[in-house]
Protein backbone atom coordinates (compact mmCIF):
# COMPACT_ATOMS: atom_id res chain seq x y z
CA UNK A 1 -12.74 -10.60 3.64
CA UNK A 2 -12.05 -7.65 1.50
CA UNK A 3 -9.66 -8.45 -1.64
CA UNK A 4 -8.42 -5.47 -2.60
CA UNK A 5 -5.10 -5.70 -0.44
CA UNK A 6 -2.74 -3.01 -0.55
CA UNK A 7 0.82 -3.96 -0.11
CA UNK A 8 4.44 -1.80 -0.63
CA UNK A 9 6.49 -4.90 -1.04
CA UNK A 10 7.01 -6.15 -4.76
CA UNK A 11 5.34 -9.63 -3.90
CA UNK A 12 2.48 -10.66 -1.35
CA UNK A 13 2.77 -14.51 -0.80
CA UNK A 14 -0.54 -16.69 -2.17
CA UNK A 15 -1.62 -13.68 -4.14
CA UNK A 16 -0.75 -12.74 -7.35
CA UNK A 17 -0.44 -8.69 -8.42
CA UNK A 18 -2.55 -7.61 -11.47
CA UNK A 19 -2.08 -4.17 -11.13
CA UNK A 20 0.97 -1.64 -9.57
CA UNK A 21 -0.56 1.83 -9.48
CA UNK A 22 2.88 3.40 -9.28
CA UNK A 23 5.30 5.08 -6.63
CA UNK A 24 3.47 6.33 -3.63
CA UNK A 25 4.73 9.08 -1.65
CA UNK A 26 3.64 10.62 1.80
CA UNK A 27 4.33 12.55 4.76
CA UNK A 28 3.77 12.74 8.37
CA UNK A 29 4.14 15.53 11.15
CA UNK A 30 4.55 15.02 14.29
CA UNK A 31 3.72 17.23 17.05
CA UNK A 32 5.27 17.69 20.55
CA UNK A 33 2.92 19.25 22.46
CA UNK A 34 0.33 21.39 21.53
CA UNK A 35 1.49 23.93 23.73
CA UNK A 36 4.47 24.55 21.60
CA UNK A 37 2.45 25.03 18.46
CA UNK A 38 0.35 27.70 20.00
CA UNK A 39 3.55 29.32 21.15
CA UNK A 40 5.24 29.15 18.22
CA UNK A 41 2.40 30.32 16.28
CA UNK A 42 2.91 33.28 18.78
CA UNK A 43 5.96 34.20 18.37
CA UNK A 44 5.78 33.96 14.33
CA UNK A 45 2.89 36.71 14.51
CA UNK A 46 4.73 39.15 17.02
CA UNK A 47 7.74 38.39 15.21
C-alpha cells in the first residue's frame, strides 16, 4: 500500500497530516466533439 495519500479535505480519518503543501488549483476542458474543434479552428483561420 502506498502511504503517501493525497487528500483535499482538511482531515483523513486514522491518519494524521504532517505536511499541507498549500492551495491547489486546476482546470479541465471539455470537448464536444472533435468535429467542432476542427471546425472552429476553421472558421478562426478564414476569419
Amino acid at each position: 500500500m502506498d502511504r503517501n495519500l493525497i487528500t483535499t479535505s482538511t482531515e483523513l480519518a486514522g491518519y494524521r497530516i504532517i505536511a499541507n503543501l498549500g492551495v491547489v488549483r486546476g482546470i479541465t476542458v471539455r470537448s464536444r466533439n472533435v468535429f467542432m474543434n476542427i471546425g472552429a479552428g476553421i472558421q478562426t483561420l478564414i476569419g
